[in-house]
PDB file of N, CA and C in Angstrom:
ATOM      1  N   UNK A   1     -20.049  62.998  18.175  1.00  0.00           N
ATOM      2  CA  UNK A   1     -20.994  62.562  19.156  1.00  0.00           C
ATOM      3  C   UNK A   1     -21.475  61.162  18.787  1.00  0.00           C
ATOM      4  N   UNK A   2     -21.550  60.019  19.958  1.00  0.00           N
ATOM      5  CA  UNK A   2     -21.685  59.053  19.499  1.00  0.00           C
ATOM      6  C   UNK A   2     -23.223  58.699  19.744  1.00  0.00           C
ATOM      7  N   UNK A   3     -24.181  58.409  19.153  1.00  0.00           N
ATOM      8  CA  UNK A   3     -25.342  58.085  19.559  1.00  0.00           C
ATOM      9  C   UNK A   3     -25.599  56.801  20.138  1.00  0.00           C
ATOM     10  N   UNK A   4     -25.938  56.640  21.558  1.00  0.00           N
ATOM     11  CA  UNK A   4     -26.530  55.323  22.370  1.00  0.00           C
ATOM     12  C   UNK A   4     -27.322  54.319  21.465  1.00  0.00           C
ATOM     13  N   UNK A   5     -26.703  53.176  21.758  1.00  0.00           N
ATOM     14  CA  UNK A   5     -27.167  51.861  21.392  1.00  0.00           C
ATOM     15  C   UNK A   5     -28.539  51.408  22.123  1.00  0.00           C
ATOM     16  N   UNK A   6     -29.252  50.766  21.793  1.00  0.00           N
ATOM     17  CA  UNK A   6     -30.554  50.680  22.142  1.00  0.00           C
ATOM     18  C   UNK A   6     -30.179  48.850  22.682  1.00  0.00           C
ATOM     19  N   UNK A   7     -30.335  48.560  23.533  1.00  0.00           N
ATOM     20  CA  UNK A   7     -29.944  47.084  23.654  1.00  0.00           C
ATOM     21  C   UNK A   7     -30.948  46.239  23.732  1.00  0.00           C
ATOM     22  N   UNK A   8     -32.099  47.007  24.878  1.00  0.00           N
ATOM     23  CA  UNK A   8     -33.543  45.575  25.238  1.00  0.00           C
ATOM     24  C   UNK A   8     -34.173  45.542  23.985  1.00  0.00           C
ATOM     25  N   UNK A   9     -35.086  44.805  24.077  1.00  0.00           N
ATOM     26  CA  UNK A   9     -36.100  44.632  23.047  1.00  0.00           C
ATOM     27  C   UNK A   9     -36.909  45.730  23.119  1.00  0.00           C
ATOM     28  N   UNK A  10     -37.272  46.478  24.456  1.00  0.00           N
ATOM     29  CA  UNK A  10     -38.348  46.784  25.219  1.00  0.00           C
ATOM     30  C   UNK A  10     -37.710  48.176  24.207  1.00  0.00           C
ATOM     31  N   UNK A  11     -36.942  48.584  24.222  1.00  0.00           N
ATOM     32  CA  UNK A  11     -36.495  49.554  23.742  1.00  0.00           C
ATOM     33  C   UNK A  11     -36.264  49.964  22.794  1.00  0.00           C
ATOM     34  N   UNK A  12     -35.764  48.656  21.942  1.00  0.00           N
ATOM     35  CA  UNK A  12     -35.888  48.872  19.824  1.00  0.00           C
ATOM     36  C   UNK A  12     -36.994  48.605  19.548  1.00  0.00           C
ATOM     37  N   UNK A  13     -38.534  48.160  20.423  1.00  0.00           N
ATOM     38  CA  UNK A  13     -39.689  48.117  19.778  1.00  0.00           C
ATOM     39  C   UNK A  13     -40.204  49.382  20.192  1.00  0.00           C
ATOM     40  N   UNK A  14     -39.952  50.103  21.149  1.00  0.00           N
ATOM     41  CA  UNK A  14     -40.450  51.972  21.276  1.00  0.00           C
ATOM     42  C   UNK A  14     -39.816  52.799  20.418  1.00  0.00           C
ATOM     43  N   UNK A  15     -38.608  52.452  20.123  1.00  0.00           N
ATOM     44  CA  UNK A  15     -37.919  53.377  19.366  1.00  0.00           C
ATOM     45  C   UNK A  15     -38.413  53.116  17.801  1.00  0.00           C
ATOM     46  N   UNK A  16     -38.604  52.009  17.218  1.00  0.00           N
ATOM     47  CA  UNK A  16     -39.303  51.513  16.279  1.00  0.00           C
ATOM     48  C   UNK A  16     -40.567  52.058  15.934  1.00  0.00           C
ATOM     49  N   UNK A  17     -41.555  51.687  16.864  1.00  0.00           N
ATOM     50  CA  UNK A  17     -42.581  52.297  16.871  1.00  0.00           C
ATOM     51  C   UNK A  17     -43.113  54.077  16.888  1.00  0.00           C
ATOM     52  N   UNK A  18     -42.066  54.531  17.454  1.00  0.00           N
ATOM     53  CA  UNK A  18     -42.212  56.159  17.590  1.00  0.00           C
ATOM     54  C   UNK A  18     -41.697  56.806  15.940  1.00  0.00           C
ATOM     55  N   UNK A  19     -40.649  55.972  15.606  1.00  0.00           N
ATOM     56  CA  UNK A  19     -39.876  56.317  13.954  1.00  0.00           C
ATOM     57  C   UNK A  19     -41.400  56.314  13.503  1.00  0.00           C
ATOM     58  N   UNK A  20     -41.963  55.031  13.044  1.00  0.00           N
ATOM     59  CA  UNK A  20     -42.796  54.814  12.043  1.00  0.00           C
ATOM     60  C   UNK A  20     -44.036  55.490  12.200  1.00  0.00           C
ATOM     61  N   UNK A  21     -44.715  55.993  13.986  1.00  0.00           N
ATOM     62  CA  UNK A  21     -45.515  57.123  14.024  1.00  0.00           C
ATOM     63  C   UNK A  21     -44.873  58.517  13.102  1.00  0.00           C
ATOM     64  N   UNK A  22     -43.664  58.947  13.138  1.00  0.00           N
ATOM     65  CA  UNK A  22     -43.419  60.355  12.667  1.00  0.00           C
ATOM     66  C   UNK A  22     -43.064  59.991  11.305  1.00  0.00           C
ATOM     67  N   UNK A  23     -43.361  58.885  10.352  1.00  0.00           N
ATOM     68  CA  UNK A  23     -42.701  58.644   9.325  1.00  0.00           C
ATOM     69  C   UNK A  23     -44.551  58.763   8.802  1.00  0.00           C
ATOM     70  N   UNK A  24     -45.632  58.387   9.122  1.00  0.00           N
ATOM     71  CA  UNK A  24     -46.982  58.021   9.120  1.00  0.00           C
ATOM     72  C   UNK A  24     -47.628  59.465   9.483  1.00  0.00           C
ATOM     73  N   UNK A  25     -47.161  60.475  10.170  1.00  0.00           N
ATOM     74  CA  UNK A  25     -47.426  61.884  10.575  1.00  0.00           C
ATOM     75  C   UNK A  25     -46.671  62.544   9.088  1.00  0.00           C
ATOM     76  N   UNK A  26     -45.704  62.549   8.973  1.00  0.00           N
ATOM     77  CA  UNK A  26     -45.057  63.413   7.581  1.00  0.00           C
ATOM     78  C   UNK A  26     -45.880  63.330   6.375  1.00  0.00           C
ATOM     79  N   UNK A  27     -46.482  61.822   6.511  1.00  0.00           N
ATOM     80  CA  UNK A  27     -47.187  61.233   4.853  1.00  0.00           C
ATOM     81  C   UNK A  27     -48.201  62.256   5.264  1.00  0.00           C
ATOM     82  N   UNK A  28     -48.812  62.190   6.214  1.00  0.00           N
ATOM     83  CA  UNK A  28     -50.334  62.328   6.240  1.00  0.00           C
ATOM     84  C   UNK A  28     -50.330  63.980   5.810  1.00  0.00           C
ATOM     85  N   UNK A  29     -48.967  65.095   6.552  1.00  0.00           N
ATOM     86  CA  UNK A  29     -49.264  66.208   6.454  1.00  0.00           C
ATOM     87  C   UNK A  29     -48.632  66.463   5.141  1.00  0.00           C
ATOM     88  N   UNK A  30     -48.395  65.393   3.849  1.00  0.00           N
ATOM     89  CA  UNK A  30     -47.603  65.685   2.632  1.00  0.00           C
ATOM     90  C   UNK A  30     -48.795  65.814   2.081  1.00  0.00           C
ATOM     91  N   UNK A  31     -49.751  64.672   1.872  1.00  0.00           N
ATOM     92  CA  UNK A  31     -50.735  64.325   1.129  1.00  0.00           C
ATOM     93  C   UNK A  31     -51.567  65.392   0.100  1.00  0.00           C
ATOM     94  N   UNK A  32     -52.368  67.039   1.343  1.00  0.00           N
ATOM     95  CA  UNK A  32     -52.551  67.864   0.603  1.00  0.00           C
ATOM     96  C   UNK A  32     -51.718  68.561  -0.310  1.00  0.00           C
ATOM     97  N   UNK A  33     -50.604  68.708   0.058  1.00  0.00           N
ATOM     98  CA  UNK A  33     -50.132  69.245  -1.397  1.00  0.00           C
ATOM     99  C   UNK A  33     -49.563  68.485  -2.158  1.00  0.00           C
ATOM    100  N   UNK A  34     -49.704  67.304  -2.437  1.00  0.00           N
ATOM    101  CA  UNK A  34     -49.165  66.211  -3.518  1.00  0.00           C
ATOM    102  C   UNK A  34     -50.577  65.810  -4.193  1.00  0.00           C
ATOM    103  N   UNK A  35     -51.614  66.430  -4.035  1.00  0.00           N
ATOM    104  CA  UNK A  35     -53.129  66.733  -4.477  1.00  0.00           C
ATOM    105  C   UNK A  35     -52.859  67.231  -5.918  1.00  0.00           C
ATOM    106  N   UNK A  36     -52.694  66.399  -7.121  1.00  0.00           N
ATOM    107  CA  UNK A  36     -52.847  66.848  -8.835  1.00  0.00           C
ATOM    108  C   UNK A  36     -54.217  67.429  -8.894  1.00  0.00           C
ATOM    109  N   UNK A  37     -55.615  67.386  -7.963  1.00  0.00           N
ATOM    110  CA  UNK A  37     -56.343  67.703  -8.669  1.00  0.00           C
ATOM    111  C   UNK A  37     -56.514  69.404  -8.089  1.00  0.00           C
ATOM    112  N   UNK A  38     -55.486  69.791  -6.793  1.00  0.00           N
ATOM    113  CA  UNK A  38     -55.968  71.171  -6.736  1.00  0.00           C
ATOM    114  C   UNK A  38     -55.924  72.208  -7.601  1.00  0.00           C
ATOM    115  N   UNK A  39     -56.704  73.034  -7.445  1.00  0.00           N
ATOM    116  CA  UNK A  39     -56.564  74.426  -8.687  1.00  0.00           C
ATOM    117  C   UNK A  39     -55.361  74.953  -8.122  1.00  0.00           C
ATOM    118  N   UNK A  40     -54.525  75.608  -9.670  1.00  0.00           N
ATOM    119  CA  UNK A  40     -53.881  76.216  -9.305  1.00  0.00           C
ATOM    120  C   UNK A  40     -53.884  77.595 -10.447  1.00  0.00           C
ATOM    121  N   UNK A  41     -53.016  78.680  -9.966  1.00  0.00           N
ATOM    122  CA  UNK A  41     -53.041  80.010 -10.763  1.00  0.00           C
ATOM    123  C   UNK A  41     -52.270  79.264 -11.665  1.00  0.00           C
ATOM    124  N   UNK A  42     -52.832  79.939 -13.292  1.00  0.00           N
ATOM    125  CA  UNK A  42     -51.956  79.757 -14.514  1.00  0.00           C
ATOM    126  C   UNK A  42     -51.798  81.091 -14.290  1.00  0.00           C
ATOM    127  N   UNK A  43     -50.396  81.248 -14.893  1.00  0.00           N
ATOM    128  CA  UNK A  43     -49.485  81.900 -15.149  1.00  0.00           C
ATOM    129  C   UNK A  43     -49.991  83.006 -16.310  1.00  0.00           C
ATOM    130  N   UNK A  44     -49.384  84.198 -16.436  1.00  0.00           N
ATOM    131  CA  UNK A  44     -50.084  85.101 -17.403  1.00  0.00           C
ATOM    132  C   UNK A  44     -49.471  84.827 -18.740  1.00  0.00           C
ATOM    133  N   UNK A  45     -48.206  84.804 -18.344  1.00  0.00           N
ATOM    134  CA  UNK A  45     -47.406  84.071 -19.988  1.00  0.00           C
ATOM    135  C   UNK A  45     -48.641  82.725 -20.970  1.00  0.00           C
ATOM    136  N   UNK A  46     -48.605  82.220 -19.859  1.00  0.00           N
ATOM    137  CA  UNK A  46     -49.649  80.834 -20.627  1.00  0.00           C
ATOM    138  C   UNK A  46     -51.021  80.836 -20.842  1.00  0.00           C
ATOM    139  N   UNK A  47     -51.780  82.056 -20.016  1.00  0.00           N
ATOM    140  CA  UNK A  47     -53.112  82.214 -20.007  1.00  0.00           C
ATOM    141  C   UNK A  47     -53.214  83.710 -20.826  1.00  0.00           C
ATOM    142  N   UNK A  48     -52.182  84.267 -21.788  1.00  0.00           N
ATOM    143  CA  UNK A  48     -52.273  85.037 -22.728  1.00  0.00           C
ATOM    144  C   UNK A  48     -52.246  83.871 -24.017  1.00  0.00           C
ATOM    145  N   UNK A  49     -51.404  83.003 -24.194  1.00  0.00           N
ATOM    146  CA  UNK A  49     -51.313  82.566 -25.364  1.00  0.00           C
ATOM    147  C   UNK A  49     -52.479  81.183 -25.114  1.00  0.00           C
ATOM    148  N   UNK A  50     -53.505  81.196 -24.289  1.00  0.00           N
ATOM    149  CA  UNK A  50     -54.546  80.291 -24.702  1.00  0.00           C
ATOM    150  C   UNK A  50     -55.790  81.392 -24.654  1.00  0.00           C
ATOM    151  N   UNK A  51     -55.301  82.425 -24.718  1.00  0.00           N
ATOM    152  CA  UNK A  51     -56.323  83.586 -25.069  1.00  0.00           C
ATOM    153  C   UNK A  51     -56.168  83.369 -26.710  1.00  0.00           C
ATOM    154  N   UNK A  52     -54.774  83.506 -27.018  1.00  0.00           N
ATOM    155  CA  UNK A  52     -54.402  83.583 -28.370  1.00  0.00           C
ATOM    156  C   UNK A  52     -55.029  82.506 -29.212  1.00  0.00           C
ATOM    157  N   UNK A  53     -54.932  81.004 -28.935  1.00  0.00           N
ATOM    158  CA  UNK A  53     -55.240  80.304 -29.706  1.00  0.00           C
ATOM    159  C   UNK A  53     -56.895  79.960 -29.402  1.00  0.00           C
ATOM    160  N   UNK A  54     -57.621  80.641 -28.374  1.00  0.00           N
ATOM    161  CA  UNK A  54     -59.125  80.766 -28.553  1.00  0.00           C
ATOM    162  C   UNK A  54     -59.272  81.629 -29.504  1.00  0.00           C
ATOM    163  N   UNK A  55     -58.837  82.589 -30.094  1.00  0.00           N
ATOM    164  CA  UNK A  55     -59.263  83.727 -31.074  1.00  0.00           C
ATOM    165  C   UNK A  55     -58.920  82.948 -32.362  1.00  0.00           C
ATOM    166  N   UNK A  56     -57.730  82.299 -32.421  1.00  0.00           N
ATOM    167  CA  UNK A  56     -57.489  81.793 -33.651  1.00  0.00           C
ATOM    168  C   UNK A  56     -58.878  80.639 -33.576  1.00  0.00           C
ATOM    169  N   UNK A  57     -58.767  80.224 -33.274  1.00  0.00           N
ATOM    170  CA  UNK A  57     -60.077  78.613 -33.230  1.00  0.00           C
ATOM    171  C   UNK A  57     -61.310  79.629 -33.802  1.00  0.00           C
ATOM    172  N   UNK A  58     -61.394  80.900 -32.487  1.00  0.00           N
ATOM    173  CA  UNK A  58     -62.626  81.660 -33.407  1.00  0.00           C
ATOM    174  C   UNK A  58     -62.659  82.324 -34.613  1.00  0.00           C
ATOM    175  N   UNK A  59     -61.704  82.592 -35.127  1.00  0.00           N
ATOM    176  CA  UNK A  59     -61.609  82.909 -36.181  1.00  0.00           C
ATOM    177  C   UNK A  59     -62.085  82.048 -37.265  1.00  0.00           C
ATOM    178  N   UNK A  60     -60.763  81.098 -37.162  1.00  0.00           N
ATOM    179  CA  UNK A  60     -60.644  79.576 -38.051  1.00  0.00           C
ATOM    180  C   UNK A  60     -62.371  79.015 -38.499  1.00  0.00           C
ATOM    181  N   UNK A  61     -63.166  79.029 -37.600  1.00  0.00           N
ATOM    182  CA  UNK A  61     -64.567  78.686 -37.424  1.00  0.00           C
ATOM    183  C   UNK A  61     -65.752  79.375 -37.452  1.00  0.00           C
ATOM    184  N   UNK A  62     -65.498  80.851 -37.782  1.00  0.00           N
ATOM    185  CA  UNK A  62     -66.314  82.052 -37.580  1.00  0.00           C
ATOM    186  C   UNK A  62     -67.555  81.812 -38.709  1.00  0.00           C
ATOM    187  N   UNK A  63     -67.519  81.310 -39.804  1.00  0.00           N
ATOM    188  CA  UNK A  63     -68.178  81.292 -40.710  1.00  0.00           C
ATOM    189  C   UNK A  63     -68.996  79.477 -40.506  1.00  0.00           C
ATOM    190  N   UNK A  64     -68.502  78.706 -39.790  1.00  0.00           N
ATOM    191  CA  UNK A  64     -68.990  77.689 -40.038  1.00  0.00           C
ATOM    192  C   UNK A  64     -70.000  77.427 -38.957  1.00  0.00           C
ATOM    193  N   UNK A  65     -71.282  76.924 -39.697  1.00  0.00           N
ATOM    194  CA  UNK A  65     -72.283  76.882 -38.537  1.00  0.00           C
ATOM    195  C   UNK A  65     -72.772  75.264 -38.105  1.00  0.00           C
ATOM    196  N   UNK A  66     -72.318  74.143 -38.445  1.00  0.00           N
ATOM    197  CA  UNK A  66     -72.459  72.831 -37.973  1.00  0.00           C
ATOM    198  C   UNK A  66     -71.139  72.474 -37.013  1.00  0.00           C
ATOM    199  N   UNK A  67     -71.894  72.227 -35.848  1.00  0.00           N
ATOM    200  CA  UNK A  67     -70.854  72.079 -34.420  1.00  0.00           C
ATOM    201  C   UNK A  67     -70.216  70.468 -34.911  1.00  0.00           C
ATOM    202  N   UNK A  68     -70.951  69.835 -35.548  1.00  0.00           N
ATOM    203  CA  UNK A  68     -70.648  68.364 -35.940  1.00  0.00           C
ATOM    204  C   UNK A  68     -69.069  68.466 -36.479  1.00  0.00           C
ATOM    205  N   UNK A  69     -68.892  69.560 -37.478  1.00  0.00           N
ATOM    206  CA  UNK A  69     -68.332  69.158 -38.112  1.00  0.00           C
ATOM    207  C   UNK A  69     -67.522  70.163 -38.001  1.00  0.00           C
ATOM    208  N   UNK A  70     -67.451  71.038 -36.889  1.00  0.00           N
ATOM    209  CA  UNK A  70     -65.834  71.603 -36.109  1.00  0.00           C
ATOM    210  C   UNK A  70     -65.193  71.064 -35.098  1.00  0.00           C
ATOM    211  N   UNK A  71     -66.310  70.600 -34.745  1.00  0.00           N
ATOM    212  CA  UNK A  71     -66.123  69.063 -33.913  1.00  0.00           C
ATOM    213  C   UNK A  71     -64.816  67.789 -34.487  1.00  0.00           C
ATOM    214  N   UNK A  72     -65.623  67.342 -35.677  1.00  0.00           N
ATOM    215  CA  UNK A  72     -64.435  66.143 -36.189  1.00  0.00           C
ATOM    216  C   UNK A  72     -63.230  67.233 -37.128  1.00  0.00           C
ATOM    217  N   UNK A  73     -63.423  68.447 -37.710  1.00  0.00           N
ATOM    218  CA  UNK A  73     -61.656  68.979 -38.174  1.00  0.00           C
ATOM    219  C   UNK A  73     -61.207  69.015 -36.456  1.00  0.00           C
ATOM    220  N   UNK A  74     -62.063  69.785 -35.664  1.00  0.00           N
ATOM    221  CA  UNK A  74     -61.266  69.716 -34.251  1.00  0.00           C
ATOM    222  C   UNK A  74     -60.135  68.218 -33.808  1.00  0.00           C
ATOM    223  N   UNK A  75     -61.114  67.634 -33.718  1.00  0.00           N
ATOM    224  CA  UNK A  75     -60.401  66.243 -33.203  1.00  0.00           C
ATOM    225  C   UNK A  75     -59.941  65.122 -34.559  1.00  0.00           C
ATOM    226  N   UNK A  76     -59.918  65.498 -35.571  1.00  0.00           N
ATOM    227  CA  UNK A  76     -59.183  64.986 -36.171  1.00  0.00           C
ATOM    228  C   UNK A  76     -57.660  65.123 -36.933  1.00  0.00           C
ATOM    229  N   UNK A  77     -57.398  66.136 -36.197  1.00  0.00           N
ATOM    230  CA  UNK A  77     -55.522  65.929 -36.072  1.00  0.00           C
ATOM    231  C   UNK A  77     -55.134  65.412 -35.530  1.00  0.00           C
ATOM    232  N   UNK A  78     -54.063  64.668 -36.752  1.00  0.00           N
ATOM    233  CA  UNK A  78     -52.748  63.345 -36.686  1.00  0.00           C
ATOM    234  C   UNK A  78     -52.087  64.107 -35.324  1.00  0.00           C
ATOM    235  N   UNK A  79     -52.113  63.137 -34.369  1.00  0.00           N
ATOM    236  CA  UNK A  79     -51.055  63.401 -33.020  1.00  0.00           C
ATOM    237  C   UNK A  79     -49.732  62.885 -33.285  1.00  0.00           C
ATOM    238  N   UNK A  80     -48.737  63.505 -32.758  1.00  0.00           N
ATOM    239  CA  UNK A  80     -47.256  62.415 -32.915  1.00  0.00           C
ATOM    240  C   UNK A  80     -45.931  63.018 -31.815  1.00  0.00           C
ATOM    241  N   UNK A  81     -45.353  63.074 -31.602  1.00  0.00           N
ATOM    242  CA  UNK A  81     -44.795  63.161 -30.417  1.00  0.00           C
ATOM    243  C   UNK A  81     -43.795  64.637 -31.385  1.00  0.00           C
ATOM    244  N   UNK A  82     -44.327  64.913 -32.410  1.00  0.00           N
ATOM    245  CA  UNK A  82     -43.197  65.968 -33.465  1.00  0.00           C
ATOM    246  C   UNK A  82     -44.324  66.970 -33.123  1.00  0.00           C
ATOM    247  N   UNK A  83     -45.366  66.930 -33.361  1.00  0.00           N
ATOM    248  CA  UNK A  83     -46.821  67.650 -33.531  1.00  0.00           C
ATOM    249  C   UNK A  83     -46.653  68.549 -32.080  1.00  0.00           C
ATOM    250  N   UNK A  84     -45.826  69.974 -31.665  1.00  0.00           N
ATOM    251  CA  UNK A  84     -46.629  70.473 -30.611  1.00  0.00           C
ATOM    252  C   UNK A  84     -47.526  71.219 -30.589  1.00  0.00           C
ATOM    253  N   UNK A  85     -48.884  70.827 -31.651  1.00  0.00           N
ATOM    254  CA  UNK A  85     -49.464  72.079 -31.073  1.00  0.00           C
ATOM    255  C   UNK A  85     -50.762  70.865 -30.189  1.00  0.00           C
ATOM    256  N   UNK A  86     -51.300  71.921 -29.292  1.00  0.00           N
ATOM    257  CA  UNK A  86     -52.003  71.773 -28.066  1.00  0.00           C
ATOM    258  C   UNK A  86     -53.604  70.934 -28.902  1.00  0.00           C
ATOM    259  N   UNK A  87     -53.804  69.961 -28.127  1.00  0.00           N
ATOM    260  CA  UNK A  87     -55.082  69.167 -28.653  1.00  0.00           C
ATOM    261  C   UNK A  87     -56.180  70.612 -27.899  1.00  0.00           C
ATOM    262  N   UNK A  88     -57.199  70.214 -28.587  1.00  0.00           N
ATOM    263  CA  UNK A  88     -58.169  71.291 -28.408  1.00  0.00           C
ATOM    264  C   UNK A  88     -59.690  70.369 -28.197  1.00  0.00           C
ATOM    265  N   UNK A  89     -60.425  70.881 -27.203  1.00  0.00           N
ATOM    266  CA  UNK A  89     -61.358  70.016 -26.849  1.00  0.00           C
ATOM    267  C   UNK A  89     -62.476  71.462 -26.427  1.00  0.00           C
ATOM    268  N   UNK A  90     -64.024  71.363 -27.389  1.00  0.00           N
ATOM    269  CA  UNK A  90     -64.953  72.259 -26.866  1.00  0.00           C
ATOM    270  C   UNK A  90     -65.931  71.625 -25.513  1.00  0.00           C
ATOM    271  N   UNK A  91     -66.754  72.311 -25.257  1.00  0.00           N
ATOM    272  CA  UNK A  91     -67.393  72.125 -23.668  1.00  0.00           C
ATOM    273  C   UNK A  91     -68.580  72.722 -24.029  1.00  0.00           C
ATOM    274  N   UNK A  92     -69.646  72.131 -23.298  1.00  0.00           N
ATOM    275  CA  UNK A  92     -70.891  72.539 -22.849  1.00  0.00           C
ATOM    276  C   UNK A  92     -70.933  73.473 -21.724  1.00  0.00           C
ATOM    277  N   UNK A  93     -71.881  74.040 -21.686  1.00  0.00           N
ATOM    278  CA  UNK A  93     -71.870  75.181 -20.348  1.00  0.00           C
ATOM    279  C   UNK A  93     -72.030  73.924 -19.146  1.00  0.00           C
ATOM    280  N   UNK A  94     -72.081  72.685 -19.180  1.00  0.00           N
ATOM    281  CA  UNK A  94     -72.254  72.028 -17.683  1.00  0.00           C
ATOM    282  C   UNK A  94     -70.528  71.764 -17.712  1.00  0.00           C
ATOM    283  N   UNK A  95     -69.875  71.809 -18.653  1.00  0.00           N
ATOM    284  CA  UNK A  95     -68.733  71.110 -18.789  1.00  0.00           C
ATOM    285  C   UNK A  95     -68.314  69.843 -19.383  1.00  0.00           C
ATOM    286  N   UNK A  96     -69.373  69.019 -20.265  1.00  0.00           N
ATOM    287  CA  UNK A  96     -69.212  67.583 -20.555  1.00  0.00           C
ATOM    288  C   UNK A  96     -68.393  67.935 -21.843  1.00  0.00           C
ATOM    289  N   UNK A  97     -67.846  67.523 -22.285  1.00  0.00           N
ATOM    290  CA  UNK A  97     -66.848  67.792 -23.584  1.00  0.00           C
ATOM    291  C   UNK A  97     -67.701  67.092 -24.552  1.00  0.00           C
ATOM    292  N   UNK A  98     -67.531  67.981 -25.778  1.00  0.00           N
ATOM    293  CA  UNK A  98     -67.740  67.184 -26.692  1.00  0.00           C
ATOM    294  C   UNK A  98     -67.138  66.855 -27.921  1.00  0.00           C
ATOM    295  N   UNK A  99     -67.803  65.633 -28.487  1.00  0.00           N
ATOM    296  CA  UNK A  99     -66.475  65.027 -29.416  1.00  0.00           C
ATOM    297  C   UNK A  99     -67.141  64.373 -30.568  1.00  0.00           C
ATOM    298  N   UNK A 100     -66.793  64.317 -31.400  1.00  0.00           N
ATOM    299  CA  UNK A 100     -67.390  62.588 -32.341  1.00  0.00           C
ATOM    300  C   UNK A 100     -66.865  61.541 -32.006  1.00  0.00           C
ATOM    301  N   UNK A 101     -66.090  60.961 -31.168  1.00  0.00           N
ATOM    302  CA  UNK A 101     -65.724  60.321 -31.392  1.00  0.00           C
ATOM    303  C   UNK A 101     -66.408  59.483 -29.985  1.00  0.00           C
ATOM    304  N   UNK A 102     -66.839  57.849 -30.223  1.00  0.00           N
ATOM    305  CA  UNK A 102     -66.931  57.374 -29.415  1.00  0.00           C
ATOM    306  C   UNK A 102     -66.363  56.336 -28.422  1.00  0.00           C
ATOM    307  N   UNK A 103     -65.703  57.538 -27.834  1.00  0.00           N
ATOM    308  CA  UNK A 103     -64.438  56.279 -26.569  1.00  0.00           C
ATOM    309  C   UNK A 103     -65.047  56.777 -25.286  1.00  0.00           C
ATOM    310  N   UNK A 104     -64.607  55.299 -24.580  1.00  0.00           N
ATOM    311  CA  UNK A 104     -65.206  55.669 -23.320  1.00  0.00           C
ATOM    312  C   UNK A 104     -65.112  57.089 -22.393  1.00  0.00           C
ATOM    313  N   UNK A 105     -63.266  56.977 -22.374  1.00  0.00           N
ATOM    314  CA  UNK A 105     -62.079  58.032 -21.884  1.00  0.00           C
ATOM    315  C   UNK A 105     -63.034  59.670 -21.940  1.00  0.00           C
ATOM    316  N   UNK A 106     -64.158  59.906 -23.002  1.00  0.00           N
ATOM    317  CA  UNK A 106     -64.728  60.950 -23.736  1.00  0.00           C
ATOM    318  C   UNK A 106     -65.774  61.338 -22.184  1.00  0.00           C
ATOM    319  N   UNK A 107     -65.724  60.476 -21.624  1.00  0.00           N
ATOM    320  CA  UNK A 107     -66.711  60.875 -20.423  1.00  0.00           C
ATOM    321  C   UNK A 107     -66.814  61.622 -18.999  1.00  0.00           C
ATOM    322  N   UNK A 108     -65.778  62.359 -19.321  1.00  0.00           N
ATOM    323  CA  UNK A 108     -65.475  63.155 -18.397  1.00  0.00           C
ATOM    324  C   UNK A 108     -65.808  64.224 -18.761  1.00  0.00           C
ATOM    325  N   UNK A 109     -65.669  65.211 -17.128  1.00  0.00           N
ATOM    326  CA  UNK A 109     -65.709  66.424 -17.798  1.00  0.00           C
ATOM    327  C   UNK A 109     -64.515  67.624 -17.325  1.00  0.00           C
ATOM    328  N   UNK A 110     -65.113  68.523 -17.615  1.00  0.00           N
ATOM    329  CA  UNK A 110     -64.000  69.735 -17.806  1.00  0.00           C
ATOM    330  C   UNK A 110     -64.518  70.963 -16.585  1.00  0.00           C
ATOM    331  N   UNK A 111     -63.548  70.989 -15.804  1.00  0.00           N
ATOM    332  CA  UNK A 111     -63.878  72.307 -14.856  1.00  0.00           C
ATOM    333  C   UNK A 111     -63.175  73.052 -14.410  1.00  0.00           C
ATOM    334  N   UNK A 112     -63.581  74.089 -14.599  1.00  0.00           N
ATOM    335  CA  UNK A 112     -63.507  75.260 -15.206  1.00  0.00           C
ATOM    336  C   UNK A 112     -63.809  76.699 -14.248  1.00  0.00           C
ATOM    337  N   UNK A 113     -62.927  77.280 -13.536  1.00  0.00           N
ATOM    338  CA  UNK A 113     -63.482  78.223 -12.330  1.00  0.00           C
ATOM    339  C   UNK A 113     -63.440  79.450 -12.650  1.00  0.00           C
ATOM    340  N   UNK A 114     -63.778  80.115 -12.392  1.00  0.00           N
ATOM    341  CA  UNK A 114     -63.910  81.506 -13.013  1.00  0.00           C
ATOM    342  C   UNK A 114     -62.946  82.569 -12.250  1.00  0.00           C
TER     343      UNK A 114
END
């Protein structure tokens, strides 16, 4: 099947114009789900083993009573691209993280749905 040639002007600027409406309609109805910040279900495989390593942390820390200073062993493991285990960051009941350390980046927070 051969598809018709468009010859006037009158006609490659409608046909033009109608493409780039349905090209401007696709973005718009992509947008929500290309959304990084929606919640999504974790998985039970992965939300058992960060059950796991909350018990270990509580454990690891059960006896120690200065937040200061589970705080800096917390955040003071060497990172390196060999290192997988998971950085670990505690929270306030509003959600502000906390840290010793003072970088800006530290000013966010953490949320958290039940």
């Amino acid at each position: 099947m051969r598809l018709p040639r468009i010859k006037s002007l009158y006609g490659r600027i409608f046909a033009i114009f109608w493409f780039t409406m349905l090209l401007v309609l696709l973005a718009v109805l992509s947008l929500p789900h290309l959304d990084p910040r929606k919640a999504h279900e974790i998985p039970n495989a992965h939300q058992d083993k960060l059950v796991d390593i909350k018990d270990k942390v509580e454990h690891r820390f059960k006896d120690e009573t200065d937040l200061g200073r589970i705080l800096f062993r917390l955040n003071d493991q060497k990172r390196s691209s060999r290192n997988p285990s998971p950085r670990l960051y505690l929270t306030d009941l509003e959600g502000n993280i906390l840290t010793t350390k003072r970088e800006s980046h530290f000013g966010i927070r953490a949320y958290v749905t039940s």
